[in-house]
C-alpha atoms as a PDB file:
ATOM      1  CA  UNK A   1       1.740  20.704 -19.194  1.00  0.00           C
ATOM      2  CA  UNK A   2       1.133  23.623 -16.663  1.00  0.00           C
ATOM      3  CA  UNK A   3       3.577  26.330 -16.682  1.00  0.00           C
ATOM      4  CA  UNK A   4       3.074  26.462 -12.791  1.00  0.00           C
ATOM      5  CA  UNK A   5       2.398  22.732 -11.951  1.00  0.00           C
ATOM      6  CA  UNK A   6       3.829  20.253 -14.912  1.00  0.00           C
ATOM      7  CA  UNK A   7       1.510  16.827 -14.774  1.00  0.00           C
ATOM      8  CA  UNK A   8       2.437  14.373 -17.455  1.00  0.00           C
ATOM      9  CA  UNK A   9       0.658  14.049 -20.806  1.00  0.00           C
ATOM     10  CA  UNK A  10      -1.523  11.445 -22.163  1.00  0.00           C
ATOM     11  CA  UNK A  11       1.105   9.928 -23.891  1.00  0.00           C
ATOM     12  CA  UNK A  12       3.659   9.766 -20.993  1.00  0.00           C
ATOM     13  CA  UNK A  13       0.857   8.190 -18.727  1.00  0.00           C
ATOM     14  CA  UNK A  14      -0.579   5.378 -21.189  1.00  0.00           C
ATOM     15  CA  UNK A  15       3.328   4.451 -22.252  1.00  0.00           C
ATOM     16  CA  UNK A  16       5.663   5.299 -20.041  1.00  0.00           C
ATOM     17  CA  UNK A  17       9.301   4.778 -20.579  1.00  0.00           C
ATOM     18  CA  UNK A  18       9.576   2.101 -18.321  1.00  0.00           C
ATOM     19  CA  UNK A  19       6.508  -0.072 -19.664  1.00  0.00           C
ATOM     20  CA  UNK A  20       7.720   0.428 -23.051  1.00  0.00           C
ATOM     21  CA  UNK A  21      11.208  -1.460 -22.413  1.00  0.00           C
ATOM     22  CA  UNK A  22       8.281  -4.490 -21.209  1.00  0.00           C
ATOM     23  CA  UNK A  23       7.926  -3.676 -17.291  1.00  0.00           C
ATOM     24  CA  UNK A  24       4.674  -4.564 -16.262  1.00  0.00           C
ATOM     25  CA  UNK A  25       2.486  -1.606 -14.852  1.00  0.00           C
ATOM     26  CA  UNK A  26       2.053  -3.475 -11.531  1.00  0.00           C
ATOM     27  CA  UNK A  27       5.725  -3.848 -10.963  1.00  0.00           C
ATOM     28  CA  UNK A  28       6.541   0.331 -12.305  1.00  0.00           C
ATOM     29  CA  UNK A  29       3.691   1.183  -9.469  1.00  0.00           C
ATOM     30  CA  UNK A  30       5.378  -1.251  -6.842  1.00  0.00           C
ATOM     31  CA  UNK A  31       9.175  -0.105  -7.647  1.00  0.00           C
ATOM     32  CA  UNK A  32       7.356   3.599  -7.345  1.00  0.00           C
ATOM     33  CA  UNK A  33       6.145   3.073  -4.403  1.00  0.00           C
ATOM     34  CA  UNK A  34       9.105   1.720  -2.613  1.00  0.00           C
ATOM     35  CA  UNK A  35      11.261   4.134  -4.202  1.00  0.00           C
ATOM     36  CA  UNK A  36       8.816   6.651  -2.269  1.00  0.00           C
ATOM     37  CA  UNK A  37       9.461   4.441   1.036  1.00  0.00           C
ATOM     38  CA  UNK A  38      13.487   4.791   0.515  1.00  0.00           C
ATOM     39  CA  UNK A  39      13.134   8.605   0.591  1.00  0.00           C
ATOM     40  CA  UNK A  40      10.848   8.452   3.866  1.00  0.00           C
ATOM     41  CA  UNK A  41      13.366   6.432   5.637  1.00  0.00           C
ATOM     42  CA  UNK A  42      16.125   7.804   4.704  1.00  0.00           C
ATOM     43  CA  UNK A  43      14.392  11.037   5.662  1.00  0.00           C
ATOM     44  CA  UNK A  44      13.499  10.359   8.895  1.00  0.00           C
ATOM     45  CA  UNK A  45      16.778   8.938  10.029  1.00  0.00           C
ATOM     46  CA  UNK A  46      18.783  12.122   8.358  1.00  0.00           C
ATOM     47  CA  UNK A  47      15.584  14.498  10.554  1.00  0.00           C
ATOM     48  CA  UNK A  48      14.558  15.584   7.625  1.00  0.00           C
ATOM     49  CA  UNK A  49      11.492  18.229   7.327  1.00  0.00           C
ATOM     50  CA  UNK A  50       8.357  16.677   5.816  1.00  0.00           C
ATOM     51  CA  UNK A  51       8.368  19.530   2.871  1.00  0.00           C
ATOM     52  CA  UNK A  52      11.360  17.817   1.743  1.00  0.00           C
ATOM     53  CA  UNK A  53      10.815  14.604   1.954  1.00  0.00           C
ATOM     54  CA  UNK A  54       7.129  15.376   0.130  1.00  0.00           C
ATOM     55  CA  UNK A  55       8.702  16.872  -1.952  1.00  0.00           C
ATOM     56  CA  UNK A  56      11.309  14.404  -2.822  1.00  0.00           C
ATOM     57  CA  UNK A  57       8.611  11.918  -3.381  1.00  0.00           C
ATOM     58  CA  UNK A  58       6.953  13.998  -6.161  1.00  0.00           C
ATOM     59  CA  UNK A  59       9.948  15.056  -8.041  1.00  0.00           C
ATOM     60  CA  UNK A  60      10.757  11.287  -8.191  1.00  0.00           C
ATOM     61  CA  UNK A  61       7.420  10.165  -9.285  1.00  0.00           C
ATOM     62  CA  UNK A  62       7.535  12.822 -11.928  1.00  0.00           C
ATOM     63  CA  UNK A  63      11.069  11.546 -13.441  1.00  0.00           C
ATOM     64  CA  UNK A  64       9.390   7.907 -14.439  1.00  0.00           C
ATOM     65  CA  UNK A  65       7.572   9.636 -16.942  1.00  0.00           C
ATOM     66  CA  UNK A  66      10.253  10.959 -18.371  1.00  0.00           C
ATOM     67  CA  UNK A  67      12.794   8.192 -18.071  1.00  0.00           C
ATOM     68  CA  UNK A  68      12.558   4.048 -17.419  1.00  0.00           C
ATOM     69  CA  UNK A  69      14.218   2.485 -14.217  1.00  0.00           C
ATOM     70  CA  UNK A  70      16.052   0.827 -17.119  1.00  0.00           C
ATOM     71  CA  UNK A  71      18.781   3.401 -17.426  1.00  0.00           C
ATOM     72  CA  UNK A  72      18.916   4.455 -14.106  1.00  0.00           C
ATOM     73  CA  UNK A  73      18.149   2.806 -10.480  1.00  0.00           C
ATOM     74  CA  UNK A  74      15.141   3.147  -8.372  1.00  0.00           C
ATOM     75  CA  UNK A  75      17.418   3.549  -4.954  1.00  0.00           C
ATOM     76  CA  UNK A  76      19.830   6.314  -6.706  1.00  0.00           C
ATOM     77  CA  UNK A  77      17.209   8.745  -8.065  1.00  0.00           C
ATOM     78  CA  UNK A  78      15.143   8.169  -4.555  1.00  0.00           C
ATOM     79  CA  UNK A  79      18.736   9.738  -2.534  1.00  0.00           C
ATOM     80  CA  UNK A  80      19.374  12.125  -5.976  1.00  0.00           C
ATOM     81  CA  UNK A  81      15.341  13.620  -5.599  1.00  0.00           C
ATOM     82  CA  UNK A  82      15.991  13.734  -1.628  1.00  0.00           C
ATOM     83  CA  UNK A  83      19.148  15.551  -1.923  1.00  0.00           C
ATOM     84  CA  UNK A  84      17.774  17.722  -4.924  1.00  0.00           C
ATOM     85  CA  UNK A  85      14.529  18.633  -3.086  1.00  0.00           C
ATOM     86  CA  UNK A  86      16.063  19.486   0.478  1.00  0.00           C
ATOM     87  CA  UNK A  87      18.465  22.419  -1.372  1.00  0.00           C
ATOM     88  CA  UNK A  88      15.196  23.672  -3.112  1.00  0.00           C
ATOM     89  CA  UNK A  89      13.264  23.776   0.050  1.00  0.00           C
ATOM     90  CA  UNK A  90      16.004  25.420   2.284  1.00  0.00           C
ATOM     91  CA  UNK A  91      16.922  22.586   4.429  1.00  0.00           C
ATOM     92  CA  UNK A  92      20.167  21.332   2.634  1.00  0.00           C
ATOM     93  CA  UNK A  93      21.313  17.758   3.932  1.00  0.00           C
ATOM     94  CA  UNK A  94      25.278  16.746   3.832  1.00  0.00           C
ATOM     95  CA  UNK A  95      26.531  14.459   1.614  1.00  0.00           C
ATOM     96  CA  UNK A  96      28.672  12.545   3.957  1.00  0.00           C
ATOM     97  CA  UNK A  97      25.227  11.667   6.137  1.00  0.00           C
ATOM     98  CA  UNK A  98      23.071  10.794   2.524  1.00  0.00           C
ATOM     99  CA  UNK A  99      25.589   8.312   1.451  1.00  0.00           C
ATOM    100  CA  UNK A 100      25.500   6.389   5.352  1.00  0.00           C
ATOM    101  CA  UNK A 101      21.864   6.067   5.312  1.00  0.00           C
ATOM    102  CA  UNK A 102      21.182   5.343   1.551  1.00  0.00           C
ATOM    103  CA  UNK A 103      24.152   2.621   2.363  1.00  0.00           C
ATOM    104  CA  UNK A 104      22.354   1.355   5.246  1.00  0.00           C
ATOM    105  CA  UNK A 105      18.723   1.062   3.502  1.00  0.00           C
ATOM    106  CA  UNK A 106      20.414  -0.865   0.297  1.00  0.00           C
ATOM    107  CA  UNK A 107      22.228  -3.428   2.735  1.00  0.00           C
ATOM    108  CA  UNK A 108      19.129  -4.196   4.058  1.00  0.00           C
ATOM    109  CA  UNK A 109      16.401  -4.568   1.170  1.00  0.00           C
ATOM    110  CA  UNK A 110      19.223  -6.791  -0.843  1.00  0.00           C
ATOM    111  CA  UNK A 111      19.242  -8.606   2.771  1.00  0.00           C
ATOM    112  CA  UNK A 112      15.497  -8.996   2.939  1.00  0.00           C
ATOM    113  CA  UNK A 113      15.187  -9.817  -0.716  1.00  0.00           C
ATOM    114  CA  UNK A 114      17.044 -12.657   0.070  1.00  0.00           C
ATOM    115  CA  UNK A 115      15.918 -13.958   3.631  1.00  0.00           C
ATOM    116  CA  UNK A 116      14.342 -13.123   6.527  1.00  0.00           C
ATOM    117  CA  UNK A 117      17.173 -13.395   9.213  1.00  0.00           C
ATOM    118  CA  UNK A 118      17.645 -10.431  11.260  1.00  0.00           C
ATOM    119  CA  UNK A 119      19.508  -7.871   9.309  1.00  0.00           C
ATOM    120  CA  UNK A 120      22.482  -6.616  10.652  1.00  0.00           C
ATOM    121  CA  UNK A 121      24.526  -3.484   8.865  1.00  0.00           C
ATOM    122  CA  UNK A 122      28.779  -3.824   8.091  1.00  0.00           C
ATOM    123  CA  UNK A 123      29.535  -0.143   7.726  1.00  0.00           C
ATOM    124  CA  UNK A 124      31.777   0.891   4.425  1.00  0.00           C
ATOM    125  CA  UNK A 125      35.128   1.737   4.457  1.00  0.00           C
ATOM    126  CA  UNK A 126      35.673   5.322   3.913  1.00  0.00           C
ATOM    127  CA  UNK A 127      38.891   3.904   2.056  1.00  0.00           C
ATOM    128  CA  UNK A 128      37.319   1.888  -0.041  1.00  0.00           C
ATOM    129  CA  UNK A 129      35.219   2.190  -3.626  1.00  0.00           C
ATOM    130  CA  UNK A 130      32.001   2.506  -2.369  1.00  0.00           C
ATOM    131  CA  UNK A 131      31.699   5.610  -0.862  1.00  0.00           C
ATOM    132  CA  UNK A 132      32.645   7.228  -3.592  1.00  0.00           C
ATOM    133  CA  UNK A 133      30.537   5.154  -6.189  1.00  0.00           C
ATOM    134  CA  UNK A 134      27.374   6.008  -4.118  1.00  0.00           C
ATOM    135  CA  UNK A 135      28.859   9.596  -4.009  1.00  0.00           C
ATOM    136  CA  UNK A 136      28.686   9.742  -7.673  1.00  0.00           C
ATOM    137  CA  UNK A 137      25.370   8.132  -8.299  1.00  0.00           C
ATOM    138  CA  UNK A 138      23.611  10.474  -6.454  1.00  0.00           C
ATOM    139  CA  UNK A 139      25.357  13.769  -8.158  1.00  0.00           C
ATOM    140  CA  UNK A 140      23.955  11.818 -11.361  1.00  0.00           C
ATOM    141  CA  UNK A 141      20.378  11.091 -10.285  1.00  0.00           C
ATOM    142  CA  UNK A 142      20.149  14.781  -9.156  1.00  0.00           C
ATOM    143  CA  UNK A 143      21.827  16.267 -12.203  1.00  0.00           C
ATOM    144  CA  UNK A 144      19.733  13.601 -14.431  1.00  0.00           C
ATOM    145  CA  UNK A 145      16.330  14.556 -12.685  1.00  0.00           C
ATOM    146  CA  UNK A 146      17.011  18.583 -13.463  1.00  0.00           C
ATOM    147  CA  UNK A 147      17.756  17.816 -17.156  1.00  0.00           C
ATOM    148  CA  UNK A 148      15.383  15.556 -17.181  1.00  0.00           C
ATOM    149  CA  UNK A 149      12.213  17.111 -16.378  1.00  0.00           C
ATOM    150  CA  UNK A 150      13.700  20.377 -18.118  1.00  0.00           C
ATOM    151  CA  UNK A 151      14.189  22.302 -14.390  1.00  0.00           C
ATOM    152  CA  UNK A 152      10.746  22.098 -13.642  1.00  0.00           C
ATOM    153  CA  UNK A 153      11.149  21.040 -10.342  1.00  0.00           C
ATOM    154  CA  UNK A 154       7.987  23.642  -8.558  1.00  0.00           C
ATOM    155  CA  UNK A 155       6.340  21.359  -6.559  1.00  0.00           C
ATOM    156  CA  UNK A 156       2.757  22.468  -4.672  1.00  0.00           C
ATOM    157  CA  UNK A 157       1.899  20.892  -1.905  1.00  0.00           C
ATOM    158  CA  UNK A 158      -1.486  19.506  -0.832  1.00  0.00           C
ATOM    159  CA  UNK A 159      -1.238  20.356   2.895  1.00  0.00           C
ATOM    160  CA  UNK A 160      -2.480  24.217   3.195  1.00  0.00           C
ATOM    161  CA  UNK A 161      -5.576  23.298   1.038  1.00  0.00           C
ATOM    162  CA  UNK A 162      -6.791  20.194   3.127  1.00  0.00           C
ATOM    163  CA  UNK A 163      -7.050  22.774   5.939  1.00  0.00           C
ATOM    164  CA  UNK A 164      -8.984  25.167   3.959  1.00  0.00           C
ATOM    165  CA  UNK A 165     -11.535  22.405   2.351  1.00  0.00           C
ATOM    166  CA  UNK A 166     -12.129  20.755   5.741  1.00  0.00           C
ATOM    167  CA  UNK A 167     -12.642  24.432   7.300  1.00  0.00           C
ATOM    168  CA  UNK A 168     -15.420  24.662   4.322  1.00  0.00           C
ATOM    169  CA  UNK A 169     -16.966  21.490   4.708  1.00  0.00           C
ATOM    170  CA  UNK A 170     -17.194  21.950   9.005  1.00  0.00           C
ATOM    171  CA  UNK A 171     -14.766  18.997   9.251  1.00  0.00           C
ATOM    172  CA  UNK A 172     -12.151  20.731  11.498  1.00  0.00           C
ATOM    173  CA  UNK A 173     -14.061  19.648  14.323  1.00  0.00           C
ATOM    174  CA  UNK A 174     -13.502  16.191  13.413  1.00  0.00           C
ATOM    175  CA  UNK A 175     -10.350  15.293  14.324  1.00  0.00           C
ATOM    176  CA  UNK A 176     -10.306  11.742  13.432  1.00  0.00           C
ATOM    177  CA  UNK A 177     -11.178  12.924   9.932  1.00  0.00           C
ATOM    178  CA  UNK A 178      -8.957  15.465   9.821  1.00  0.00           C
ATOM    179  CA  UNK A 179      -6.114  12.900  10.131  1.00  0.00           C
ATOM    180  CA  UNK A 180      -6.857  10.167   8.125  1.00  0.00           C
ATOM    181  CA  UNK A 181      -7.289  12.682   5.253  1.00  0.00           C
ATOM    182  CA  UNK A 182      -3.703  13.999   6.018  1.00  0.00           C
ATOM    183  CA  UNK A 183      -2.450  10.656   6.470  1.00  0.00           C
ATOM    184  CA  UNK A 184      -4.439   9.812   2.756  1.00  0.00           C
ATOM    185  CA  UNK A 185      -2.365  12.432   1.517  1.00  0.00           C
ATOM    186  CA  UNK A 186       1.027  11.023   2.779  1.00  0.00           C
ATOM    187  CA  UNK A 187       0.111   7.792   1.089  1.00  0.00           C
ATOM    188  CA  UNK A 188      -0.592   9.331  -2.244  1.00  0.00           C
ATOM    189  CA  UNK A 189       2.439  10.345  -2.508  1.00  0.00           C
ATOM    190  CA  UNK A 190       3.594   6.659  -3.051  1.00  0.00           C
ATOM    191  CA  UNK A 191       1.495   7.092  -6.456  1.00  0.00           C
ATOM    192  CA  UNK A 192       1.933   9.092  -9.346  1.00  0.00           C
ATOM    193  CA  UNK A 193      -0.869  11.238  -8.459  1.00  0.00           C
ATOM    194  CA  UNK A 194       0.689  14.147  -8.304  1.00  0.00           C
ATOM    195  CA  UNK A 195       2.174  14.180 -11.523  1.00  0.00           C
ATOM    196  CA  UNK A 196      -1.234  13.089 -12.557  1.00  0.00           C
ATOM    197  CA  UNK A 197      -3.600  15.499 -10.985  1.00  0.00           C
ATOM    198  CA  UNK A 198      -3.979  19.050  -9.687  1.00  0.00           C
ATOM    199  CA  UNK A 199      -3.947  19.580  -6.217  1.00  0.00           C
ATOM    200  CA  UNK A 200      -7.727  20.133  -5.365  1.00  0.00           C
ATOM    201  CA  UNK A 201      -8.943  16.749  -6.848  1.00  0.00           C
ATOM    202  CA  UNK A 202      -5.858  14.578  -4.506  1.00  0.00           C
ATOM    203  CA  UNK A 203      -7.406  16.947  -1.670  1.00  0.00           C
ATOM    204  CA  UNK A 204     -10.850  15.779  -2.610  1.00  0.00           C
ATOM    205  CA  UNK A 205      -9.817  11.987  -2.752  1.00  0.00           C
ATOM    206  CA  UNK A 206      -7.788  12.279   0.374  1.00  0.00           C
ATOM    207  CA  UNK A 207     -11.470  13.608   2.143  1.00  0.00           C
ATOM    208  CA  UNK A 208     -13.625  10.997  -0.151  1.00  0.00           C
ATOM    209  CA  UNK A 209     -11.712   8.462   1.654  1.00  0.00           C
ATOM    210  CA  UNK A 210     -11.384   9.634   5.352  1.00  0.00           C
ATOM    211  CA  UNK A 211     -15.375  10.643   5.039  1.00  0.00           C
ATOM    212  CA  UNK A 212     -16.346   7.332   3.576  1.00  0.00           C
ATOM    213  CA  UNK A 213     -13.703   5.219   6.176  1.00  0.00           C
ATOM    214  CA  UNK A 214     -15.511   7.334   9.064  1.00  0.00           C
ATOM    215  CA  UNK A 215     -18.756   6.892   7.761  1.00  0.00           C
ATOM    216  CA  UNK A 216     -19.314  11.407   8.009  1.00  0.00           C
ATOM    217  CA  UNK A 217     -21.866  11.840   5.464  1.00  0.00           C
ATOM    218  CA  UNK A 218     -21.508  14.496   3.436  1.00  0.00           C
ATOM    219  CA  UNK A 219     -23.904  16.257   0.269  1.00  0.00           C
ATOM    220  CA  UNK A 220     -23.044  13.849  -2.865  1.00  0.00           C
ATOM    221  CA  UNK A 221     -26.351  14.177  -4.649  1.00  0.00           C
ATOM    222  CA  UNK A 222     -26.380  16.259  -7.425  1.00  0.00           C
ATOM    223  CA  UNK A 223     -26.525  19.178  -8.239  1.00  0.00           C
ATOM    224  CA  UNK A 224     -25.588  19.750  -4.435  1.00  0.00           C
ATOM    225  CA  UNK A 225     -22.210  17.568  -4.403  1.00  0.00           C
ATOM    226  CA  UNK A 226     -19.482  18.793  -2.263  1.00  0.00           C
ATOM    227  CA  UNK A 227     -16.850  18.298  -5.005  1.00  0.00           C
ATOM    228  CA  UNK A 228     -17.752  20.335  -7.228  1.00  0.00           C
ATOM    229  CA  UNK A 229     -16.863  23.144  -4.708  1.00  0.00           C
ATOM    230  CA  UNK A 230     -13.550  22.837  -5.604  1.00  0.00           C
ATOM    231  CA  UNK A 231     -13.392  22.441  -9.009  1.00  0.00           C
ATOM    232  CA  UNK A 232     -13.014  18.927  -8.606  1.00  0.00           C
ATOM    233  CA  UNK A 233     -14.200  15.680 -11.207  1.00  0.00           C
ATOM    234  CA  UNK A 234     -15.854  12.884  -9.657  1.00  0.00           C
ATOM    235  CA  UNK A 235     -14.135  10.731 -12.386  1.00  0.00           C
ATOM    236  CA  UNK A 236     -10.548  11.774 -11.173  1.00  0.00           C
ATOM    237  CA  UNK A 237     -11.476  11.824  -7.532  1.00  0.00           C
ATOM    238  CA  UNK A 238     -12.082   8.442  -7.807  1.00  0.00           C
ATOM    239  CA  UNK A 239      -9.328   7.065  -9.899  1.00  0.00           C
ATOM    240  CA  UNK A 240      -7.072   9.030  -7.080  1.00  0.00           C
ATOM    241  CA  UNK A 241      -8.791   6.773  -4.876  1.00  0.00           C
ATOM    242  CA  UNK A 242      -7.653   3.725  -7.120  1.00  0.00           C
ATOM    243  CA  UNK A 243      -3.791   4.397  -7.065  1.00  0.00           C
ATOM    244  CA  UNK A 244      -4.109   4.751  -3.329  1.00  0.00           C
ATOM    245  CA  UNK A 245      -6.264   1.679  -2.589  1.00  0.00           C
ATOM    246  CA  UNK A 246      -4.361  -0.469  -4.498  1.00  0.00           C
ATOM    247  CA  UNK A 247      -0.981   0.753  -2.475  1.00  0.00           C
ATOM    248  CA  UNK A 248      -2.735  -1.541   0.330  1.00  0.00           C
ATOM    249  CA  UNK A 249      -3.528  -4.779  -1.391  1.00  0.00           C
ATOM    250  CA  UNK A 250      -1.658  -7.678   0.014  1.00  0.00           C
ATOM    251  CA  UNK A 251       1.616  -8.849  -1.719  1.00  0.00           C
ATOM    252  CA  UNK A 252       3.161 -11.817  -0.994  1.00  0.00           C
ATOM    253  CA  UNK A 253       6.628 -12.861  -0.311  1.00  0.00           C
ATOM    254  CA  UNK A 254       7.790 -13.241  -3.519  1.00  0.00           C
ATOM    255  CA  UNK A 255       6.334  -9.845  -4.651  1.00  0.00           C
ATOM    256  CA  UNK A 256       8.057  -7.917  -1.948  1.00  0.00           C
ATOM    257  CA  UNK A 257      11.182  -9.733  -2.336  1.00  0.00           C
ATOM    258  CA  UNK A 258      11.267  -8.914  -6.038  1.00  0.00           C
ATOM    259  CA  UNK A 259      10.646  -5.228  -5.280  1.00  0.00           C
ATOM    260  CA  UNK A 260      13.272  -5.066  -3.003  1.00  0.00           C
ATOM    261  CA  UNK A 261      16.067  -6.829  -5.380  1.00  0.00           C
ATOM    262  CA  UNK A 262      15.704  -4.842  -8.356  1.00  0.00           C
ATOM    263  CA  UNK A 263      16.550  -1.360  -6.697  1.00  0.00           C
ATOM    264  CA  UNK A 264      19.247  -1.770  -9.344  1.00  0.00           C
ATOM    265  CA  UNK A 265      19.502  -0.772 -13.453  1.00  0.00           C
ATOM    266  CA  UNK A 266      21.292  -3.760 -13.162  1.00  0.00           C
ATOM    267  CA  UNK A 267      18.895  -5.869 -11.420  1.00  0.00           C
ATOM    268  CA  UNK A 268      15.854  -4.395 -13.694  1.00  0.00           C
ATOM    269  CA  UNK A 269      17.919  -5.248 -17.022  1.00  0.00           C
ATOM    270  CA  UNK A 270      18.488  -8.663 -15.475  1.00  0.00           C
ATOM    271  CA  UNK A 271      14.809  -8.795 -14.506  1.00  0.00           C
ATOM    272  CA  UNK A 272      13.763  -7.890 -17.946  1.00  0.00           C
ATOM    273  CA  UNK A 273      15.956  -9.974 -19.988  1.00  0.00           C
ATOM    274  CA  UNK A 274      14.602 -12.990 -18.210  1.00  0.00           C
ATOM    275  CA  UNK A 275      11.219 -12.176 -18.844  1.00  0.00           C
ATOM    276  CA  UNK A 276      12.020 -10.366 -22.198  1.00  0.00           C
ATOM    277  CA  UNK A 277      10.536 -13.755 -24.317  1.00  0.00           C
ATOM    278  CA  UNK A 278       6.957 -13.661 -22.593  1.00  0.00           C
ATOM    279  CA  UNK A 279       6.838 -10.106 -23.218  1.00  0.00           C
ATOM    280  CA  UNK A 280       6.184  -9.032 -27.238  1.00  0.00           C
ATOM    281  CA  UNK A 281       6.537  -5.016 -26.298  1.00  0.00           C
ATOM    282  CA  UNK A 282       9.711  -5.200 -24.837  1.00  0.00           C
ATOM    283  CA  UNK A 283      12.554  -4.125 -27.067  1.00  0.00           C
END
């Protein structure tokens, strides 16, 4: 573990805490994802800066490795890494506005995981229980991540360096490329990868991709391979290129359904317990 950047260790990544109570690795990386989506949303309707909300993503892709979506919910450490991120990057969000849009976004993925009728949202009752029960949850996920991950919550983001590598590389000029790598970038964050890997070698898969999708050739043949001007491993270039790939396969119904009903400890217990007898390393 860096003292400036913490990535998880070997262990964490080939056992994590959640695959070790029997989640399937597919599922952890789909629940990961969406947990990623929830903080986007909720971002963009609260007018969030992007800083945050990147950075939100990363804390909360750094906490799996710590802890399994066992003990705590997907949905309440996506609003607790939110909330936690925007008062470390200077752009504090109220509470009050949090709690309305993390309401709104659980009313409608238990809707959807359930049907697909229009969705309509019944505002809570600032009388009533659950105001304060979401309230609470999110004071726990944010305390829970800082204890959690020890109060290493630095987080380095990728966006400064793209410029510089496509300045290098003579890519500025291409704006389509320029783009897609930034928008490469924004997916990643749906993946572990930047718990994973050090900042040069996501910038270097986030260019791999947008080069290769644009079909810009640039020097891959050794010993002259663009890469290696930045420090970068063709090995873990590529297997950042894996975890973002595979964020576009196609699921189908009953895969996004799932996803979206078990935003829940209680709905991943219930999910596990059900599957617990197919499942010998689930204990």
């Amino acid at each position: 573990m860096s003292a400036l950047y913490p990535l998880a260790s070997l262990s964490q990544i080939e056992n994590t805490p959640s695959k070790q109570h029997g989640m399937p690795e597919d599922l952890e990386e789909d629940l990961r994802a969406y947990g990623c989506k929830l903080i986007v949303q909720a971002g963009r309707l609260l007018h969030q800066k992007q800083v945050a909300v990147a950075a939100a993503q990363i804390l909360f892709q750094r906490f799996w490795f710590v802890t399994s979506m066992k003990q705590f919910g997907v949905g309440d450490i996506a609003m607790g890494a939110l909330y936690l991120a925007s008062k470390l990057e200077e752009c504090p969000i109220r509470m009050r506005d949090l709690i309305n849009v993390y309401d709104a976004l659980l009313q409608r993925s238990i809707h959807y995981s359930k049907a697909d009728t229009e969705f309509k949202y019944h505002a809570m009752s600032y009388f009533g229980s659950t105001f304060y029960d979401i309230k609470d949850a999110v004071v726990v996920a944010e305390m829970q991540i800082l204890k959690r991950l020890g109060f290493h919550v630095q987080v380095v983001l990728p966006y400064g360096t793209l410029v510089n590598y496509l300045r290098v590389l003579g890519l500025t000029n291409h704006e389509d490329a320029c783009s897609k790598a930034w928008g490469y970038l924004n997916d990643a964050l749906q993946t572990p990868v930047y718990a994973l890997y050090q900042i040069p070698t996501i910038v270097s898969a986030a260019i791999l991709l947008a080069t290769r999708n644009l079909q810009i050739p640039l020097p891959s043949t050794p010993p002259n391979c663009w890469w290696e001007l930045f420090d970068a491993a063709w090995e873990d270039i590529w297997s950042v290129c894996g975890y973002i790939m595979r964020l576009y396969r196609e699921r189908d119904v009953s895969e996004r359904r799932r996803v979206m009903g078990m935003l829940t400890k209680k709905e991943v217990r219930r999910w596990l317990e059900e599957h617990a007898a197919g499942n010998p390393t689930s204990h």
